[in-house]
PDB file of N, CA and C in Angstrom:
ATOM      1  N   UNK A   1     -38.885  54.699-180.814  1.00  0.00           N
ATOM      2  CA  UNK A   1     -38.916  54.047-182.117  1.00  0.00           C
ATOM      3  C   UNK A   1     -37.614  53.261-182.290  1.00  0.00           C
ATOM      4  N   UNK A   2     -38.219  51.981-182.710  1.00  0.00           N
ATOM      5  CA  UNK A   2     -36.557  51.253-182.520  1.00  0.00           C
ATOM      6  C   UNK A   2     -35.521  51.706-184.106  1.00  0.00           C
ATOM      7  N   UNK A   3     -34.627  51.261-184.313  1.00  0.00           N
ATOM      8  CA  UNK A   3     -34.260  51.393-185.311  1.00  0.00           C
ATOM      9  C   UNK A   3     -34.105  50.914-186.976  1.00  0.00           C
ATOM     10  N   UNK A   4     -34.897  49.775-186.655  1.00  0.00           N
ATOM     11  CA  UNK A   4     -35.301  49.227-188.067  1.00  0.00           C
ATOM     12  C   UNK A   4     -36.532  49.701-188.316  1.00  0.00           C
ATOM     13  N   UNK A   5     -37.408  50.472-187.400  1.00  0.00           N
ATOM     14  CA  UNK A   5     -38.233  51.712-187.663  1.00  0.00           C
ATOM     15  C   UNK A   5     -37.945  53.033-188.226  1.00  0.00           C
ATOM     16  N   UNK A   6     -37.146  53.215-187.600  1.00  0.00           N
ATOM     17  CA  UNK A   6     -36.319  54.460-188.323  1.00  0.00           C
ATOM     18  C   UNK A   6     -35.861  54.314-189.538  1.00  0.00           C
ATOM     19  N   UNK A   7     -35.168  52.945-190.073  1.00  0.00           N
ATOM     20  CA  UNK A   7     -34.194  53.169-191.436  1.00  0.00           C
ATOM     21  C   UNK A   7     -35.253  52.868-192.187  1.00  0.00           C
ATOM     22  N   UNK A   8     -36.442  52.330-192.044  1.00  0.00           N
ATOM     23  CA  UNK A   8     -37.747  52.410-192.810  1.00  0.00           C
ATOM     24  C   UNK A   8     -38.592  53.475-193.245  1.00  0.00           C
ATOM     25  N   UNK A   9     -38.599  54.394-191.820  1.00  0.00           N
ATOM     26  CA  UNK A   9     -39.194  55.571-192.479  1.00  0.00           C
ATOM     27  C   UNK A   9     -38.121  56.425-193.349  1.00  0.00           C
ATOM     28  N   UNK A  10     -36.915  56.872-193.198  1.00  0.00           N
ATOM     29  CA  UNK A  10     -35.721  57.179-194.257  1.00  0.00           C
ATOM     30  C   UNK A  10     -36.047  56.572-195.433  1.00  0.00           C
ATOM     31  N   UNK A  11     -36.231  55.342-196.098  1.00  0.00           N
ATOM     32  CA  UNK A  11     -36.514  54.430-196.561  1.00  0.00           C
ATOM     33  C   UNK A  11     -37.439  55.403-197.494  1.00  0.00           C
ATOM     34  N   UNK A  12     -38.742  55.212-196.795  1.00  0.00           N
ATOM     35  CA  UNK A  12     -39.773  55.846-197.345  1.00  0.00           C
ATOM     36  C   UNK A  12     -39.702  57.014-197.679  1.00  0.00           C
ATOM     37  N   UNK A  13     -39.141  58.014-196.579  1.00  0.00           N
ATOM     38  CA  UNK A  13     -38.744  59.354-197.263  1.00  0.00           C
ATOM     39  C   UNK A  13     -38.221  59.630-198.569  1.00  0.00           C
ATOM     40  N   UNK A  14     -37.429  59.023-198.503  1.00  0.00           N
ATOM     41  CA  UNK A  14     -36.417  58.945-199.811  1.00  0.00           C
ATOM     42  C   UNK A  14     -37.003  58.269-201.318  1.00  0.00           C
ATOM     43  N   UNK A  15     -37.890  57.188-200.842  1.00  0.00           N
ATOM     44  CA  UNK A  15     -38.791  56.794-202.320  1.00  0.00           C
ATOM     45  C   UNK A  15     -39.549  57.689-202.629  1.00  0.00           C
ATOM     46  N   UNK A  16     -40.162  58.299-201.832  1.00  0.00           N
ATOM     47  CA  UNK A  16     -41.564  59.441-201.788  1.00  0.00           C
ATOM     48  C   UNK A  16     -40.506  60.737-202.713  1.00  0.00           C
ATOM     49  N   UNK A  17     -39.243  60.894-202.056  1.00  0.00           N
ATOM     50  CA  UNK A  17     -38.392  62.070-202.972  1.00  0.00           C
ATOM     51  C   UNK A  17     -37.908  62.053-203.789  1.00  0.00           C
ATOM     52  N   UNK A  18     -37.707  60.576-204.461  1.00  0.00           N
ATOM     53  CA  UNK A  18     -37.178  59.950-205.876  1.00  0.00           C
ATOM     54  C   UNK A  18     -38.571  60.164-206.916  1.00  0.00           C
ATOM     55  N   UNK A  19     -39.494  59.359-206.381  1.00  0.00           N
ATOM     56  CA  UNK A  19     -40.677  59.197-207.370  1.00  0.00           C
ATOM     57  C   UNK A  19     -41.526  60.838-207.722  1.00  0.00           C
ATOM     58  N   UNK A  20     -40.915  61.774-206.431  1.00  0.00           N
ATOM     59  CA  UNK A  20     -41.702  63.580-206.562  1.00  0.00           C
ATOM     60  C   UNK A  20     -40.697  63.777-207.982  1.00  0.00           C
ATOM     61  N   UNK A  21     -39.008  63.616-207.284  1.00  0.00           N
ATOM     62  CA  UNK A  21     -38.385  64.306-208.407  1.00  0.00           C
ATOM     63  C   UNK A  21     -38.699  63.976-209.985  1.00  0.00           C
ATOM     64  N   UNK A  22     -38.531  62.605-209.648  1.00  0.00           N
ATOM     65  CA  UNK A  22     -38.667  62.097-211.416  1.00  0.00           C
ATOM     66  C   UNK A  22     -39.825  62.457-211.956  1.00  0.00           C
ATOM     67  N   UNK A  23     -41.120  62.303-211.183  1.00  0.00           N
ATOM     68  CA  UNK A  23     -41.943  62.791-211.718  1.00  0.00           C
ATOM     69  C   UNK A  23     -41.686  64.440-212.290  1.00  0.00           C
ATOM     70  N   UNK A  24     -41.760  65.378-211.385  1.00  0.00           N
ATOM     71  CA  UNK A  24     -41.525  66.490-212.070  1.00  0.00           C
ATOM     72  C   UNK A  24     -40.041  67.234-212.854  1.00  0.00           C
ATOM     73  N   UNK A  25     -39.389  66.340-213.188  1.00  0.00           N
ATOM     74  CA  UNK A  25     -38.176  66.142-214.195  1.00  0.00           C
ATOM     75  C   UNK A  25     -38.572  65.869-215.673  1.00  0.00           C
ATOM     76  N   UNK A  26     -39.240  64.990-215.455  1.00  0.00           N
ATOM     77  CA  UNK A  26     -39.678  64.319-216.557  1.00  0.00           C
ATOM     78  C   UNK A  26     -40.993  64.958-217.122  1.00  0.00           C
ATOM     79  N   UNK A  27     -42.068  65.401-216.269  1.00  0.00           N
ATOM     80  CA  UNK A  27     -42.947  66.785-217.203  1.00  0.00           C
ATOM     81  C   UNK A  27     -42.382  67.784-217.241  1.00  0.00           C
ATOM     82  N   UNK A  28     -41.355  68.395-217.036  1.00  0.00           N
ATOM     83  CA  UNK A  28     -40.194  69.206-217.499  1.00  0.00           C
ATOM     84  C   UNK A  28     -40.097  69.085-218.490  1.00  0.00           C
ATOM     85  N   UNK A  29     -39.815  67.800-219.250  1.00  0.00           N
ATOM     86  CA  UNK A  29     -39.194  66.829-220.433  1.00  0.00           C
ATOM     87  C   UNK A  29     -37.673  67.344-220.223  1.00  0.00           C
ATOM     88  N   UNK A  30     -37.074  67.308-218.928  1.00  0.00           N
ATOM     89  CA  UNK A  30     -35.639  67.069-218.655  1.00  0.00           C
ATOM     90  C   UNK A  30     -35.189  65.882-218.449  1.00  0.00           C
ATOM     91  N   UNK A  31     -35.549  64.767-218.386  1.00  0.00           N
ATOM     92  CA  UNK A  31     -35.613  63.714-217.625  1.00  0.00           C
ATOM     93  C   UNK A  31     -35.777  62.582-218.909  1.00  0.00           C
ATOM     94  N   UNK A  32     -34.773  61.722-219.485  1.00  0.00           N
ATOM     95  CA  UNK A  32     -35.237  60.664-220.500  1.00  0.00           C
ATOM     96  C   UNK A  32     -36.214  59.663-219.729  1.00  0.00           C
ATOM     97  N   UNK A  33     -36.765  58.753-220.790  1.00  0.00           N
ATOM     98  CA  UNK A  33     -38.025  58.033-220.217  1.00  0.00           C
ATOM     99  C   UNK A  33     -36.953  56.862-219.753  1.00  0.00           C
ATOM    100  N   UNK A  34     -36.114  56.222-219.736  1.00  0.00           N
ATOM    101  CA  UNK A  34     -35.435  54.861-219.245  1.00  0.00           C
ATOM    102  C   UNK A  34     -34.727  55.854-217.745  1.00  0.00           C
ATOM    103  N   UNK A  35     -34.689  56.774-217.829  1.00  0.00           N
ATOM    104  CA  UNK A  35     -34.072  57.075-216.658  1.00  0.00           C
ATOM    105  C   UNK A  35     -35.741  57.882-215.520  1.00  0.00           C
ATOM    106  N   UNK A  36     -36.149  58.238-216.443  1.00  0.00           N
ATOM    107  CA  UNK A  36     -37.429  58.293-215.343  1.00  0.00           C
ATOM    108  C   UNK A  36     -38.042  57.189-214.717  1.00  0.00           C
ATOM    109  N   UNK A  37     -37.810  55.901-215.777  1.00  0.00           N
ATOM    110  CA  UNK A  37     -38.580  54.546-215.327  1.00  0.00           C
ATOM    111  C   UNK A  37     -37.498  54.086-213.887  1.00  0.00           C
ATOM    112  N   UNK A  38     -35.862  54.021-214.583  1.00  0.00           N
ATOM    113  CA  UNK A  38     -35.217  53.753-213.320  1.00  0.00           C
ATOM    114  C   UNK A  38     -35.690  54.413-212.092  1.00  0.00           C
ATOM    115  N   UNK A  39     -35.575  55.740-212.378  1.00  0.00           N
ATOM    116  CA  UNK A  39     -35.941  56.160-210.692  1.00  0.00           C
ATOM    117  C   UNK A  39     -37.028  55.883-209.862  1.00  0.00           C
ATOM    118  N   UNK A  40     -38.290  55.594-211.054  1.00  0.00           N
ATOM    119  CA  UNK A  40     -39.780  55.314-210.143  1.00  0.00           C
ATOM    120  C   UNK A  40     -39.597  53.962-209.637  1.00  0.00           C
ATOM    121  N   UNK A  41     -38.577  53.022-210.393  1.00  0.00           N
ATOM    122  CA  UNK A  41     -38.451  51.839-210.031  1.00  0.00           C
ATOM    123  C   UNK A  41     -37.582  51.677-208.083  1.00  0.00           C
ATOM    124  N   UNK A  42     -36.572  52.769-208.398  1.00  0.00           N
ATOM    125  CA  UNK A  42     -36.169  52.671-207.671  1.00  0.00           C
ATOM    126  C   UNK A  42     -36.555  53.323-205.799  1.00  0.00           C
ATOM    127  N   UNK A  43     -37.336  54.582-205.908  1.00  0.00           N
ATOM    128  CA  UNK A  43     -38.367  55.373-205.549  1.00  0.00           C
ATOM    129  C   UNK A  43     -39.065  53.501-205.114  1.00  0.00           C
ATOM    130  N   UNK A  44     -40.162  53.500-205.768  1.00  0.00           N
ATOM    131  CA  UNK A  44     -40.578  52.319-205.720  1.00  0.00           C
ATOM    132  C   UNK A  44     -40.268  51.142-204.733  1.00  0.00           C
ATOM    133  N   UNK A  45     -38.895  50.663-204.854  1.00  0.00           N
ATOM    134  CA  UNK A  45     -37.930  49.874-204.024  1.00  0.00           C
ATOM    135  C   UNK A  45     -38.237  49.875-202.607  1.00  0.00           C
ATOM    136  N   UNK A  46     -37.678  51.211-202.598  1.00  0.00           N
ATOM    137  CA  UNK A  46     -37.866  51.603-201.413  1.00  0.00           C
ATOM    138  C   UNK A  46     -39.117  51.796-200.549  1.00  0.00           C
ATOM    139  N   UNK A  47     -40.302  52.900-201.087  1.00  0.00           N
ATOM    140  CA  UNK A  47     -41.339  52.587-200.338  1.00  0.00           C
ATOM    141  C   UNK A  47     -42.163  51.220-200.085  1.00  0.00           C
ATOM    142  N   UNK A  48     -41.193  50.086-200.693  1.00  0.00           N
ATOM    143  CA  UNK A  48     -41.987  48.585-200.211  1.00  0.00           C
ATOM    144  C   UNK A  48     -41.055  48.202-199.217  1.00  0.00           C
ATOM    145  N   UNK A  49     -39.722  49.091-199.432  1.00  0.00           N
ATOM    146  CA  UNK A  49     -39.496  48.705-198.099  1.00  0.00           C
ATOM    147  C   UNK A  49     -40.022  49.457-196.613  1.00  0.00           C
ATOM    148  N   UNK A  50     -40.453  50.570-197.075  1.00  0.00           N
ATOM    149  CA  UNK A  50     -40.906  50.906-195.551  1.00  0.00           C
ATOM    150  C   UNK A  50     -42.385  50.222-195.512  1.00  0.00           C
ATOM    151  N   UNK A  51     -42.863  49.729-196.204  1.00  0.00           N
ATOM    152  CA  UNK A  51     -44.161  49.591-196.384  1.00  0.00           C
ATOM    153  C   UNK A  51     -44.276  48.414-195.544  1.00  0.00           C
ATOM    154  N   UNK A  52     -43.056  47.311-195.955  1.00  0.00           N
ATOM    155  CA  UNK A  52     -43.161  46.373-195.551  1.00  0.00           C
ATOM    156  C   UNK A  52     -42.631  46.299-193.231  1.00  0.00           C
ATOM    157  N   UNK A  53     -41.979  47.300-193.303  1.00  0.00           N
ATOM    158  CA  UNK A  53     -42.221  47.452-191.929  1.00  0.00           C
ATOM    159  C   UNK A  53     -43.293  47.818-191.384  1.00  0.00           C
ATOM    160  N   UNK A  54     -43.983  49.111-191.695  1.00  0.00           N
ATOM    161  CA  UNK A  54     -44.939  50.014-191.636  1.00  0.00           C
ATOM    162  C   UNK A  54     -46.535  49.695-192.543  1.00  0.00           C
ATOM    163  N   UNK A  55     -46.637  48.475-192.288  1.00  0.00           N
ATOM    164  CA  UNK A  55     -48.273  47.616-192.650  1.00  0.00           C
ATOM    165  C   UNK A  55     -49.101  48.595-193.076  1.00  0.00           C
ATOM    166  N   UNK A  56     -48.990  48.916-194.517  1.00  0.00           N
ATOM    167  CA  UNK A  56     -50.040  49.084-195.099  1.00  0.00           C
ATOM    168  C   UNK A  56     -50.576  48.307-196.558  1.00  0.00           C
ATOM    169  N   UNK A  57     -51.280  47.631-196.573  1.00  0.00           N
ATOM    170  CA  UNK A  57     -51.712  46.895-197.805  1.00  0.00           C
ATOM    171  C   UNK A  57     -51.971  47.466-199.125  1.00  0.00           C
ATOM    172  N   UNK A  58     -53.184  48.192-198.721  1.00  0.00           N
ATOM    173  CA  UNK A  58     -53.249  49.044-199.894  1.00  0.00           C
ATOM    174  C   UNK A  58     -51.907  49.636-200.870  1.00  0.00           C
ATOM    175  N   UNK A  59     -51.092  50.320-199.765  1.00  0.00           N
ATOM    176  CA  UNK A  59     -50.227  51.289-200.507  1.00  0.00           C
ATOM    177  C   UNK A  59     -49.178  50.247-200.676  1.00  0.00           C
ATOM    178  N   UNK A  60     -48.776  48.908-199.673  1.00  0.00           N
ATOM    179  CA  UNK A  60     -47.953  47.983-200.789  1.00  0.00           C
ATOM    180  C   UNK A  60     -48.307  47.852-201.499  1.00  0.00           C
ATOM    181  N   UNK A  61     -49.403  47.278-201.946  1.00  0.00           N
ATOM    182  CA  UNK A  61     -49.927  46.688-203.157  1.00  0.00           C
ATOM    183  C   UNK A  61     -50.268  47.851-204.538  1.00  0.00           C
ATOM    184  N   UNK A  62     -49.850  49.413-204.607  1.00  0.00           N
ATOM    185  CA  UNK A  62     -49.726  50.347-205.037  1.00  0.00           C
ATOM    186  C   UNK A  62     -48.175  50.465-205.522  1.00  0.00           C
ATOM    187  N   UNK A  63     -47.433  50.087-204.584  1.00  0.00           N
ATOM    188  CA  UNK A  63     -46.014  50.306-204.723  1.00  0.00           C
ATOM    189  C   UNK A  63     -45.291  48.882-205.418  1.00  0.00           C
ATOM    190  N   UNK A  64     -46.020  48.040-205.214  1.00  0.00           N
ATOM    191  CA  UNK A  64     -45.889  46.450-206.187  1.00  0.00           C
ATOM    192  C   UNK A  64     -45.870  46.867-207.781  1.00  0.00           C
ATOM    193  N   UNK A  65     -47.402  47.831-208.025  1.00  0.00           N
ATOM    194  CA  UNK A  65     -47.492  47.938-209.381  1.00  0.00           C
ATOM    195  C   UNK A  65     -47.034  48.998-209.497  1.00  0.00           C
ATOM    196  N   UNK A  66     -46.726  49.944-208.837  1.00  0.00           N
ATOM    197  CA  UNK A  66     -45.875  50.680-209.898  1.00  0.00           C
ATOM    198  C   UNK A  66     -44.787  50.555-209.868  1.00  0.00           C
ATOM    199  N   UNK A  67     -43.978  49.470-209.179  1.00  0.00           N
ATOM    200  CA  UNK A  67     -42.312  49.145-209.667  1.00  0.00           C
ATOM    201  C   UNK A  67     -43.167  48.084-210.751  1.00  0.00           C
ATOM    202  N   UNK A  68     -43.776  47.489-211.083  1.00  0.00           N
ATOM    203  CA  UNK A  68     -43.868  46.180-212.281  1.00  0.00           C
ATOM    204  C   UNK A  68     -43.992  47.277-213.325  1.00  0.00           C
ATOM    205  N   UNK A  69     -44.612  47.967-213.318  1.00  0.00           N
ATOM    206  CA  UNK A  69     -44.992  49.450-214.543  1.00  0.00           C
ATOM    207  C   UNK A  69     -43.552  49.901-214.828  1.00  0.00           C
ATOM    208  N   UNK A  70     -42.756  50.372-213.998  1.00  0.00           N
ATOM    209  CA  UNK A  70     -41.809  51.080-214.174  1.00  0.00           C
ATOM    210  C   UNK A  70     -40.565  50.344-214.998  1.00  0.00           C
ATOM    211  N   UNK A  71     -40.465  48.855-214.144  1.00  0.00           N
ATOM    212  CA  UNK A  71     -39.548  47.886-214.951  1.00  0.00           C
ATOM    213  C   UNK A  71     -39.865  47.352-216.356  1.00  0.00           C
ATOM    214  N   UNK A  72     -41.333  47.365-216.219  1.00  0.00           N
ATOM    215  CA  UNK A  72     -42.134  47.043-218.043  1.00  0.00           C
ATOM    216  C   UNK A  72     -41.617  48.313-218.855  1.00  0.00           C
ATOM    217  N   UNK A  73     -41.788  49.539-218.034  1.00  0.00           N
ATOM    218  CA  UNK A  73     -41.436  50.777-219.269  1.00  0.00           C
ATOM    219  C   UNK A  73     -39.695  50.913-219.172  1.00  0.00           C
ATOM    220  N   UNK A  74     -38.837  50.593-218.186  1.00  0.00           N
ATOM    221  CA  UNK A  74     -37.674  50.812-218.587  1.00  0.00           C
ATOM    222  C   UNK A  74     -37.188  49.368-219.382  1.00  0.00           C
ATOM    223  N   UNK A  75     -37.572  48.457-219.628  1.00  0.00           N
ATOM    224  CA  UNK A  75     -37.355  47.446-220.143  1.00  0.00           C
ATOM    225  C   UNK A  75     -37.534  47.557-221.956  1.00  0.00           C
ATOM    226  N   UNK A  76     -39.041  48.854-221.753  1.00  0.00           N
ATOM    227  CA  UNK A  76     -39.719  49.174-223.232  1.00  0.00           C
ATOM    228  C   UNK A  76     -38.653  50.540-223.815  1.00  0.00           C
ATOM    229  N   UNK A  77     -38.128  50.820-222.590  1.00  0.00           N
ATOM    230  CA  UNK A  77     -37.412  52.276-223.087  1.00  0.00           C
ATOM    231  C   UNK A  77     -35.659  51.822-223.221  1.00  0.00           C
ATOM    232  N   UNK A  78     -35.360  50.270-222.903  1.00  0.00           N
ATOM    233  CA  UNK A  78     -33.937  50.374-223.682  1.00  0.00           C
ATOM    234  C   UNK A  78     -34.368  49.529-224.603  1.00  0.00           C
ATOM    235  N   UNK A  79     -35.032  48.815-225.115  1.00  0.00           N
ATOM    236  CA  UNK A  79     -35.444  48.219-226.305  1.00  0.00           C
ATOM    237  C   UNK A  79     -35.259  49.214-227.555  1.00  0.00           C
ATOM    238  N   UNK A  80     -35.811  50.449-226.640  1.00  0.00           N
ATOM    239  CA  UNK A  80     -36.057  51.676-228.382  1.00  0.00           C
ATOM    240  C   UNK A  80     -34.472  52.181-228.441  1.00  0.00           C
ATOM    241  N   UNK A  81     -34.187  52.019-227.210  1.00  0.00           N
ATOM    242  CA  UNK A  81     -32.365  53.040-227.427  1.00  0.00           C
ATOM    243  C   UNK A  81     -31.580  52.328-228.305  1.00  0.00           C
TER     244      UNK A  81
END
C-alpha cells in the first residue's frame, strides 16, 4: 500500500472516530450543538478525504451532505449564541 493510501485510510479512521464521538457526546447532551456541528463537519472533512482516494460514490456523496448539514447547523447554532 503506497502511502497516500495509508494517510487516507488514517484519514478515514479518524472521521469515522470524530463523527462516533460527537455523535454519542451529544445524545449524552454533553456536547453543545455548534460544537457537535463542528466536529461532524470536521469528521466529515476527512472521510471525503479518504473517500476521495478510496472511490466510493455513494458514501462521497453521503459525506458531501453531511458536511453541507453540519456547516448549515453550525452556522444556525452561532446565530442563536
Amino acid at each position: 500500500m503506497n502511502r497516500i493510501a495509508i494517510v487516507a485510510d488514517l484519514a478515514g479512521f479518524a472521521g469515522t472516530a470524530i463523527v462516533l464521538l460527537a455523535f454519542g457526546w451529544h445524545s449524552t447532551r454533553k456536547l453543545a450543538a455548534a460544537h457537535y456541528h463542528a466536529l461532524n463537519l470536521v469528521g466529515a472533512a476527512l472521510l471525503i478525504v479518504s473517500l476521495s482516494v478510496h472511490r466510493n460514490g455513494p458514501a462521497l456523496m453521503l459525506e458531501v451532505a453531511w458536511a453541507a448539514i453540519a456547516l448549515i447547523g453550525l452556522v444556525g447554532a452561532r446565530r442563536v449564541a
